[in-house]
PDB file of N, CA and C in Angstrom:
ATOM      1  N   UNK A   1      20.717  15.322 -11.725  1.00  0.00           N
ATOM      2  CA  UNK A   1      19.406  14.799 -12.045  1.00  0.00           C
ATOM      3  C   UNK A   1      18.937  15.304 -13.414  1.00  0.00           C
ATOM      4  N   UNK A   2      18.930  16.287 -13.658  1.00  0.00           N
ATOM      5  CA  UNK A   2      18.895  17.429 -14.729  1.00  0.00           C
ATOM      6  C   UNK A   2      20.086  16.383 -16.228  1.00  0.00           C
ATOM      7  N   UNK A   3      20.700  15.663 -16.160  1.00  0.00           N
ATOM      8  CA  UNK A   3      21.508  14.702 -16.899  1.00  0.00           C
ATOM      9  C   UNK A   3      20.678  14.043 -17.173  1.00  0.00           C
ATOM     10  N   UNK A   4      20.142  13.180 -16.045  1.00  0.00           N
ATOM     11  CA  UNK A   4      19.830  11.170 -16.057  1.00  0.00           C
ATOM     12  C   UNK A   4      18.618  12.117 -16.320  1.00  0.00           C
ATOM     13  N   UNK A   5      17.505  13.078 -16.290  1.00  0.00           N
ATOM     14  CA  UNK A   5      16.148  13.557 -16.486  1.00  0.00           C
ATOM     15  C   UNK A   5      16.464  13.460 -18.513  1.00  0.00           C
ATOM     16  N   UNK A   6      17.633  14.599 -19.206  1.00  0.00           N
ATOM     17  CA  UNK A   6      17.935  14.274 -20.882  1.00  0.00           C
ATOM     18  C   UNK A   6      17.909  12.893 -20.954  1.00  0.00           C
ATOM     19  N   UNK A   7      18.588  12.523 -20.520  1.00  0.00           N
ATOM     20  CA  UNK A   7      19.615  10.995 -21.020  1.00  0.00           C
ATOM     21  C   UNK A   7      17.955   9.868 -21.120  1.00  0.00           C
ATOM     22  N   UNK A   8      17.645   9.931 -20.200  1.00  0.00           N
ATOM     23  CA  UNK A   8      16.138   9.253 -20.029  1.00  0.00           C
ATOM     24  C   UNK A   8      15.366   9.647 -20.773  1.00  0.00           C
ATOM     25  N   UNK A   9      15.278  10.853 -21.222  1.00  0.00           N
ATOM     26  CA  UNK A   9      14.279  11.067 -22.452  1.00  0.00           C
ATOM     27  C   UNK A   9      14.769  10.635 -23.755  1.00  0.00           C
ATOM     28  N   UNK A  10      15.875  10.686 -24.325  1.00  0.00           N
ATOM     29  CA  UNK A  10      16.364  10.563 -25.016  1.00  0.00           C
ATOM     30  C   UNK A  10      16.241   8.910 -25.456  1.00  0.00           C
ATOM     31  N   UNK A  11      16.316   8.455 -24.500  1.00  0.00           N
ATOM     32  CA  UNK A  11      16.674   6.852 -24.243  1.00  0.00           C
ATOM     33  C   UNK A  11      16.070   5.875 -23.326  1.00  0.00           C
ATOM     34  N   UNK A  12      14.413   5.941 -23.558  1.00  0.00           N
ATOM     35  CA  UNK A  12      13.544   5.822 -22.402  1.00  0.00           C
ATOM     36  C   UNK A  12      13.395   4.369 -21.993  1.00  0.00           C
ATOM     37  N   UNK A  13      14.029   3.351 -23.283  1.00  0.00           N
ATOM     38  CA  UNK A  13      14.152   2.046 -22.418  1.00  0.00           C
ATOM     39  C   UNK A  13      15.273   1.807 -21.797  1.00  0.00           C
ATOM     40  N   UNK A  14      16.485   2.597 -21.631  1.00  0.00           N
ATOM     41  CA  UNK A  14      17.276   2.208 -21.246  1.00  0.00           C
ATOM     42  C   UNK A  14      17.451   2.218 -19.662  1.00  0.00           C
ATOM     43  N   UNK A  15      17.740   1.510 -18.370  1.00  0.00           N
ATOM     44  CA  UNK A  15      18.235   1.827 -17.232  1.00  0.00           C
ATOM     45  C   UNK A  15      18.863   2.177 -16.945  1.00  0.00           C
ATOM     46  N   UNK A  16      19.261   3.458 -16.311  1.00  0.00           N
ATOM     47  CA  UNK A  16      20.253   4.345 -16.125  1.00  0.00           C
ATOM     48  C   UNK A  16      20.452   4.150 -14.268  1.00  0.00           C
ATOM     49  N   UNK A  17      21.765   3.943 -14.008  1.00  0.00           N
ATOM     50  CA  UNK A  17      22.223   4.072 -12.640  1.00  0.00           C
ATOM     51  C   UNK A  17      23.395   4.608 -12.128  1.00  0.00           C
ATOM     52  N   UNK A  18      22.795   5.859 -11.264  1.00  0.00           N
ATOM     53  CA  UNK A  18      23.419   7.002 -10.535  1.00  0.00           C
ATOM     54  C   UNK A  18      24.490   6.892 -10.071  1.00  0.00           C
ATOM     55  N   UNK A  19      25.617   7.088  -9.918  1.00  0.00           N
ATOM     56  CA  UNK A  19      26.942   6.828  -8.848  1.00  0.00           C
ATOM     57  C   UNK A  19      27.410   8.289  -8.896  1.00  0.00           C
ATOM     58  N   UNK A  20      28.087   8.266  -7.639  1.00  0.00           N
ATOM     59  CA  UNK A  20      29.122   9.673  -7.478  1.00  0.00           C
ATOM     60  C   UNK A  20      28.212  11.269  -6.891  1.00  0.00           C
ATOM     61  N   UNK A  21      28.373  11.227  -5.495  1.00  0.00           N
ATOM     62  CA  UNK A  21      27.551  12.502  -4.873  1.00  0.00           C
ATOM     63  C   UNK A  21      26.291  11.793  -4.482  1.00  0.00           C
ATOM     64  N   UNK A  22      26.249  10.863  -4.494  1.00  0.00           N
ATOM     65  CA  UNK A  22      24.400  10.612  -4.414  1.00  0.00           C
ATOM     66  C   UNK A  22      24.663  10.593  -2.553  1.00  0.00           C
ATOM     67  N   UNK A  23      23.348  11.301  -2.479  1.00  0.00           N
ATOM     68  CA  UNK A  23      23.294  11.882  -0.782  1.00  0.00           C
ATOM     69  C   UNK A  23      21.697  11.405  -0.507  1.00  0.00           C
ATOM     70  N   UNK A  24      21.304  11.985   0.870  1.00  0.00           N
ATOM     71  CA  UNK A  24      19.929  11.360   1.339  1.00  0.00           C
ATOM     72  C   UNK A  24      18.697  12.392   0.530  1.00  0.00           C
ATOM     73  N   UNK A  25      19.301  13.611   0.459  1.00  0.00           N
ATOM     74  CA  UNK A  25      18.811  14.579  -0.070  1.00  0.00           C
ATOM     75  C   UNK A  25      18.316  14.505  -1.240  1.00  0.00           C
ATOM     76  N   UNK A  26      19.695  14.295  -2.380  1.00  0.00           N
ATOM     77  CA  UNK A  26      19.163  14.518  -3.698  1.00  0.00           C
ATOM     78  C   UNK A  26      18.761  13.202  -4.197  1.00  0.00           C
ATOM     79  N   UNK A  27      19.004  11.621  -3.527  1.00  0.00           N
ATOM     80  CA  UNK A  27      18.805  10.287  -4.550  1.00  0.00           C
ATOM     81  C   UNK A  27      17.371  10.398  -4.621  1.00  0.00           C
ATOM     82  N   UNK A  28      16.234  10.956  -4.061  1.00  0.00           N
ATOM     83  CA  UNK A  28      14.898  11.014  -4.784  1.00  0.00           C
ATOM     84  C   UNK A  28      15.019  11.707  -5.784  1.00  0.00           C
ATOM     85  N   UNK A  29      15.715  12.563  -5.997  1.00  0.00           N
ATOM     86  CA  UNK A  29      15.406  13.391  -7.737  1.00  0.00           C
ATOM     87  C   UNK A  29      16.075  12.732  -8.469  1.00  0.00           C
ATOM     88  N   UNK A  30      16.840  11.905  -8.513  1.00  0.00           N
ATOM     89  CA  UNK A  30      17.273  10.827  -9.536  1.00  0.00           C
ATOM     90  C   UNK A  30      16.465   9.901  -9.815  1.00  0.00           C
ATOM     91  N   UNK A  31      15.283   9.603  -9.058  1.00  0.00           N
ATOM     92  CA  UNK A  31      14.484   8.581  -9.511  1.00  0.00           C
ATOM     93  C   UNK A  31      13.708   9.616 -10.201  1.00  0.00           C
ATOM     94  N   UNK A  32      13.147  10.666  -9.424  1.00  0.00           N
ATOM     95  CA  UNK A  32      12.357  11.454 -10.058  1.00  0.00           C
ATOM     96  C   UNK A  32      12.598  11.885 -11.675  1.00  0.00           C
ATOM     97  N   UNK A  33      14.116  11.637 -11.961  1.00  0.00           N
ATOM     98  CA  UNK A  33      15.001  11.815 -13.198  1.00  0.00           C
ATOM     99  C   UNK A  33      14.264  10.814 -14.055  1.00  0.00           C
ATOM    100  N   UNK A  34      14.401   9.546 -13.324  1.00  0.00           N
ATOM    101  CA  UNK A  34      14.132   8.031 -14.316  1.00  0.00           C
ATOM    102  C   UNK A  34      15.501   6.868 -13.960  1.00  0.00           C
ATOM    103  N   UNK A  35      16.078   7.466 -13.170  1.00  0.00           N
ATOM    104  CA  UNK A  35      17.347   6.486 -12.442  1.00  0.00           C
ATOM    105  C   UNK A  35      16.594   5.357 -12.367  1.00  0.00           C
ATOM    106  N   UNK A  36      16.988   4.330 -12.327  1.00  0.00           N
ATOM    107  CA  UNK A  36      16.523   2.786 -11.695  1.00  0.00           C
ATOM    108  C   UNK A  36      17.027   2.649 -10.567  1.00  0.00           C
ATOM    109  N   UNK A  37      18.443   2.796 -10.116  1.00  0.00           N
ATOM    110  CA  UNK A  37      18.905   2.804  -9.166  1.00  0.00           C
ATOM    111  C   UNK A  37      20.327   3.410  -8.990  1.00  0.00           C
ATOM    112  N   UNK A  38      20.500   4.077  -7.706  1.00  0.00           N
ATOM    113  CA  UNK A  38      21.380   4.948  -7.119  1.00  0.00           C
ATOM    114  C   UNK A  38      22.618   3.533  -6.696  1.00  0.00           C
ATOM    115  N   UNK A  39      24.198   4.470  -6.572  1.00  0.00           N
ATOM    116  CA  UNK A  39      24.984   3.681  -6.017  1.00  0.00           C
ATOM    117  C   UNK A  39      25.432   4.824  -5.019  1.00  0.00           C
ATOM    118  N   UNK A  40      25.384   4.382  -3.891  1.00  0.00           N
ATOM    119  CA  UNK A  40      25.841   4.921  -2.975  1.00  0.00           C
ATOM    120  C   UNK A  40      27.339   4.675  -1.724  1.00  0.00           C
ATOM    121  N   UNK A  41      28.156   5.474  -1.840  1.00  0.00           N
ATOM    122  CA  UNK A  41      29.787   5.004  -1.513  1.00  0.00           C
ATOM    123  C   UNK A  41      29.915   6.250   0.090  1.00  0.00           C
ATOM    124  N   UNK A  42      30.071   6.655  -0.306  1.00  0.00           N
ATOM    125  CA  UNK A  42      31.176   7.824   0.797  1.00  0.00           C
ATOM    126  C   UNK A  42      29.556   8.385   1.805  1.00  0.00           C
ATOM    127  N   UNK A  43      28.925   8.079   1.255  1.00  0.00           N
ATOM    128  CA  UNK A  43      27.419   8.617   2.020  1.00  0.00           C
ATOM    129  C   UNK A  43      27.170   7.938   3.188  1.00  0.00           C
ATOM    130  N   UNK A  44      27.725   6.494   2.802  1.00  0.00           N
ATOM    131  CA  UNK A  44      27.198   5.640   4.001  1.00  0.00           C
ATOM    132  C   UNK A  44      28.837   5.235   4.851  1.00  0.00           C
ATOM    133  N   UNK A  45      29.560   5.057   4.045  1.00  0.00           N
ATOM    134  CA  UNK A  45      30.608   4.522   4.899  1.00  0.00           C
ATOM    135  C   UNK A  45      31.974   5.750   4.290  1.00  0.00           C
ATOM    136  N   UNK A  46      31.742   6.872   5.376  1.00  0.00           N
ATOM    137  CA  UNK A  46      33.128   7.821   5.422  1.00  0.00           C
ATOM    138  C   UNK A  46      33.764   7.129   5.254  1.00  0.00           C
ATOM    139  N   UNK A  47      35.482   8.194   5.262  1.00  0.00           N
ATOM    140  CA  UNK A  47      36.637   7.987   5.650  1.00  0.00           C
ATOM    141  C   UNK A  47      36.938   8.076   6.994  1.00  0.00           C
ATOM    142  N   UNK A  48      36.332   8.814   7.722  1.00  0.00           N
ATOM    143  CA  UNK A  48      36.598   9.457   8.919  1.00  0.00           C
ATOM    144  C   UNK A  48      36.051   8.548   9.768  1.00  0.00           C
ATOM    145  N   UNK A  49      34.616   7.872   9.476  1.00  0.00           N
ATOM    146  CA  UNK A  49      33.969   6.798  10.089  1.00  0.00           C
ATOM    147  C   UNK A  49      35.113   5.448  10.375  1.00  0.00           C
ATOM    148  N   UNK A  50      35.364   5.346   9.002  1.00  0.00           N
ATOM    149  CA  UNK A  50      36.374   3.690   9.465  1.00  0.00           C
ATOM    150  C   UNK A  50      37.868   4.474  10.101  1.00  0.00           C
ATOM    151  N   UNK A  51      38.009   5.483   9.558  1.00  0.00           N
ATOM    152  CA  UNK A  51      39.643   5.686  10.866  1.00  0.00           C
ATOM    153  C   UNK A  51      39.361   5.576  12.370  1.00  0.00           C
ATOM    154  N   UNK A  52      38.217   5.881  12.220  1.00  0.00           N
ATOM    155  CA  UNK A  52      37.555   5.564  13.820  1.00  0.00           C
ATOM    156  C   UNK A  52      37.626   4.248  14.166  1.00  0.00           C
ATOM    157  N   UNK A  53      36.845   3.800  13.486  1.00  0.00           N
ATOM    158  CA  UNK A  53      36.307   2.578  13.761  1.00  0.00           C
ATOM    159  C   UNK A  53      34.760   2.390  14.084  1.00  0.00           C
ATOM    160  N   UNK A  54      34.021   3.407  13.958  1.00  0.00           N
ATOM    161  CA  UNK A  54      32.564   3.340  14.082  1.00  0.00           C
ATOM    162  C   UNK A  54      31.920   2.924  13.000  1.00  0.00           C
ATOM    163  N   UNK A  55      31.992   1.569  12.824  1.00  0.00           N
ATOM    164  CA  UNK A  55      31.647   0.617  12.264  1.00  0.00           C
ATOM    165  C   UNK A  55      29.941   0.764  12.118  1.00  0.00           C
ATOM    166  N   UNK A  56      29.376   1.046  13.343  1.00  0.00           N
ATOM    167  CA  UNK A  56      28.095   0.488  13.258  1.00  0.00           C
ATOM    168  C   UNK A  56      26.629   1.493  12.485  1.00  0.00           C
ATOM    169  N   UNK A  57      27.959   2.875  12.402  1.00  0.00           N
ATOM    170  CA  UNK A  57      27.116   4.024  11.886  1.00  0.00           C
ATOM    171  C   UNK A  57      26.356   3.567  10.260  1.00  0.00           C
ATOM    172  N   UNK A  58      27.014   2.849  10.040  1.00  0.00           N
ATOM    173  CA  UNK A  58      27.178   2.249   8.723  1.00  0.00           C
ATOM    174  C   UNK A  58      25.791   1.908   8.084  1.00  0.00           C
ATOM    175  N   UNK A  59      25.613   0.951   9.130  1.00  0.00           N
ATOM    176  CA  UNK A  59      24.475   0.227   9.080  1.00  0.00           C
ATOM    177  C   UNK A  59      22.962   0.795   9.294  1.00  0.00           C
ATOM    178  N   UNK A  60      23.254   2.418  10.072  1.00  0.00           N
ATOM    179  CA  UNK A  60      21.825   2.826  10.101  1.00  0.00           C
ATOM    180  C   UNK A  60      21.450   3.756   9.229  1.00  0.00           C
ATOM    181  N   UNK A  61      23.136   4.360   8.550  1.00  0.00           N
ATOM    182  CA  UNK A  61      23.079   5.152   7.275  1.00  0.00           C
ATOM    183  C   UNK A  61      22.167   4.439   6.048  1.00  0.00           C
ATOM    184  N   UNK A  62      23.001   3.346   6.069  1.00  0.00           N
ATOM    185  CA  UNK A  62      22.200   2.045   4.836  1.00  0.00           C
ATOM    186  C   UNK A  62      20.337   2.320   5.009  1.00  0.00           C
ATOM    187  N   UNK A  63      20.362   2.297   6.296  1.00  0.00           N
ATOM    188  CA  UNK A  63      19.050   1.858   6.462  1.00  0.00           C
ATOM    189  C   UNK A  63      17.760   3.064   6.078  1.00  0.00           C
ATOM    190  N   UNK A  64      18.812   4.279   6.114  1.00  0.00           N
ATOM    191  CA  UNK A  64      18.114   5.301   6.013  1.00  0.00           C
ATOM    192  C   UNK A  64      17.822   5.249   4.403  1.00  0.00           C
ATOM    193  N   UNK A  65      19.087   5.149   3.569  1.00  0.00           N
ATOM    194  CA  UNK A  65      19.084   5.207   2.306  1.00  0.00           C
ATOM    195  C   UNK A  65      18.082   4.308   2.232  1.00  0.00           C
ATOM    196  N   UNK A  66      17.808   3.210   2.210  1.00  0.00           N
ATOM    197  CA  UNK A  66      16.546   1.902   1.979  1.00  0.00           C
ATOM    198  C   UNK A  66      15.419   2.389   1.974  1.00  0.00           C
ATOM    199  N   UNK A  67      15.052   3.196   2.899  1.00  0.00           N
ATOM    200  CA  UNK A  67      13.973   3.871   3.391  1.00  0.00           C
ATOM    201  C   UNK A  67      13.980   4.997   2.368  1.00  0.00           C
ATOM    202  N   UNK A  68      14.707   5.727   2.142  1.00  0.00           N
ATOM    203  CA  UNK A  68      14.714   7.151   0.974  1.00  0.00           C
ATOM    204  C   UNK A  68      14.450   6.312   0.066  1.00  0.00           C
ATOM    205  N   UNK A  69      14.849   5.532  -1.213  1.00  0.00           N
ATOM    206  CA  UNK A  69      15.108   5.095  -2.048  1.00  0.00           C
ATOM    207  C   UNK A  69      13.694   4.092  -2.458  1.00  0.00           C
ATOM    208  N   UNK A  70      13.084   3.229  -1.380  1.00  0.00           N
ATOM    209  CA  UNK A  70      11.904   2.706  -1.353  1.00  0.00           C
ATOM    210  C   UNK A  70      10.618   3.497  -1.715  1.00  0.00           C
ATOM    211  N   UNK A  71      10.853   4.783  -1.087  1.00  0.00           N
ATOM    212  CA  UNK A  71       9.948   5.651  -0.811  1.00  0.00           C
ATOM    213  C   UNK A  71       9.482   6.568  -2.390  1.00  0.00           C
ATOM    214  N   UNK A  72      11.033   6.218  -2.959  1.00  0.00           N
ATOM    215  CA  UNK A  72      11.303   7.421  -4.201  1.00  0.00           C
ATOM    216  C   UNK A  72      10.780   6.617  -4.947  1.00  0.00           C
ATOM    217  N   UNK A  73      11.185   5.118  -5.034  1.00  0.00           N
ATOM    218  CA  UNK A  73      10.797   4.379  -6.263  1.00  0.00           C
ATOM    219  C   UNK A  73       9.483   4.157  -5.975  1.00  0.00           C
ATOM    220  N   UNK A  74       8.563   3.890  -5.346  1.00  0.00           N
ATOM    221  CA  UNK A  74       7.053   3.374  -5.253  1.00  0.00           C
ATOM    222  C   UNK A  74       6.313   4.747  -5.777  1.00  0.00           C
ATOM    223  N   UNK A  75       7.198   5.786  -5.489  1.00  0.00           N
ATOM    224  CA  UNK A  75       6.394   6.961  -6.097  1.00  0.00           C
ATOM    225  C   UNK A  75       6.852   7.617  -7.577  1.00  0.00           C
ATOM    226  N   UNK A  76       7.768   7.084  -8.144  1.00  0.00           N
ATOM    227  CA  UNK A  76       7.971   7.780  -9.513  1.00  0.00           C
ATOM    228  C   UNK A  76       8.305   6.273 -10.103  1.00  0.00           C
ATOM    229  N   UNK A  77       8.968   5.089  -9.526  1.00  0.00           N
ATOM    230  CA  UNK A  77       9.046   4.001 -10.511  1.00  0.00           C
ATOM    231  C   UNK A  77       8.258   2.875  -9.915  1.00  0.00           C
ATOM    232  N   UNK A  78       6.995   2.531  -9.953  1.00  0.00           N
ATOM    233  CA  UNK A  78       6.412   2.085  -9.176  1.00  0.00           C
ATOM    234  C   UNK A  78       6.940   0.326  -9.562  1.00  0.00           C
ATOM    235  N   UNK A  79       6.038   0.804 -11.493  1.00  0.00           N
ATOM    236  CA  UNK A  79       6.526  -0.879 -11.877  1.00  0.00           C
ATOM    237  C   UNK A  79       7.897  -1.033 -12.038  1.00  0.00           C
ATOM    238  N   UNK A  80       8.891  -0.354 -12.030  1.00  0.00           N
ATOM    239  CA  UNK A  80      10.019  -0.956 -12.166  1.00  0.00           C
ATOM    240  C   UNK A  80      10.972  -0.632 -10.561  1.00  0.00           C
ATOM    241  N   UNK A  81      10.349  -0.411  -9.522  1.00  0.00           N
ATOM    242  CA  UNK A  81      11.004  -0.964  -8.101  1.00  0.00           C
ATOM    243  C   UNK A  81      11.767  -1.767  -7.776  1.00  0.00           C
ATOM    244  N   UNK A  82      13.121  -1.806  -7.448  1.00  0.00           N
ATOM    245  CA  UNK A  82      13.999  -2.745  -7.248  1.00  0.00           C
ATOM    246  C   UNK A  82      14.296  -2.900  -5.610  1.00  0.00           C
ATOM    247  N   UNK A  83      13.856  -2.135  -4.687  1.00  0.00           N
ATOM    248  CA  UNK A  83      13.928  -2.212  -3.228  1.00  0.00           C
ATOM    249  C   UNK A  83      12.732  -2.751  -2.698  1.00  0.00           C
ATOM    250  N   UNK A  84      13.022  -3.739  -1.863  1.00  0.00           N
ATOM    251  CA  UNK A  84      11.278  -3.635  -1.284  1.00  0.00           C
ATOM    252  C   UNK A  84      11.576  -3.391  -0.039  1.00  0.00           C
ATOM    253  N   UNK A  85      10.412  -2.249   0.645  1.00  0.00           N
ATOM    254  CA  UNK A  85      10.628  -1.660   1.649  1.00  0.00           C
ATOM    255  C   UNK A  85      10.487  -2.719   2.938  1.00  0.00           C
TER     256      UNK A  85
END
């Protein structure tokens, strides 16, 4: 966050978007950074999940992120929100 927080000052019209580690935890301080938007991979859909086959975990992980991410942007990127809750 402490990156995309320089990089954003530096470069304040530009949109910057997060990939790699982004968790439920830290993707609010990336907005809080100036992120526009997070990409999120291994957070929502393990490895361990699909060797299973628990497919459906998937979907409430997503849902959580929607909910984090809605929550982050209405409060640090209000006008530039790309989720609607």
């Amino acid at each position: 966050a402490a990156y995309v927080r320089t990089l954003h000052g530096q470069y304040p019209g530009v949109n910057f978007i997060v990939s790699g580690g982004v968790t439920l935890e830290n993707c609010p301080e990336y907005f809080h950074a100036g992120a526009c938007a997070v990409g999120v991979g291994s957070a929502i859909a393990d490895s361990e999940s699909i060797g299973l086959g628990e497919f459906r975990i998937f979907k409430e992980r997503a849902k959580r992120f929607r909910k984090v991410i809605a929550e982050a942007q209405a409060r640090w990127r209000p006008e530039r929100s790309l989720l609607e809750a």
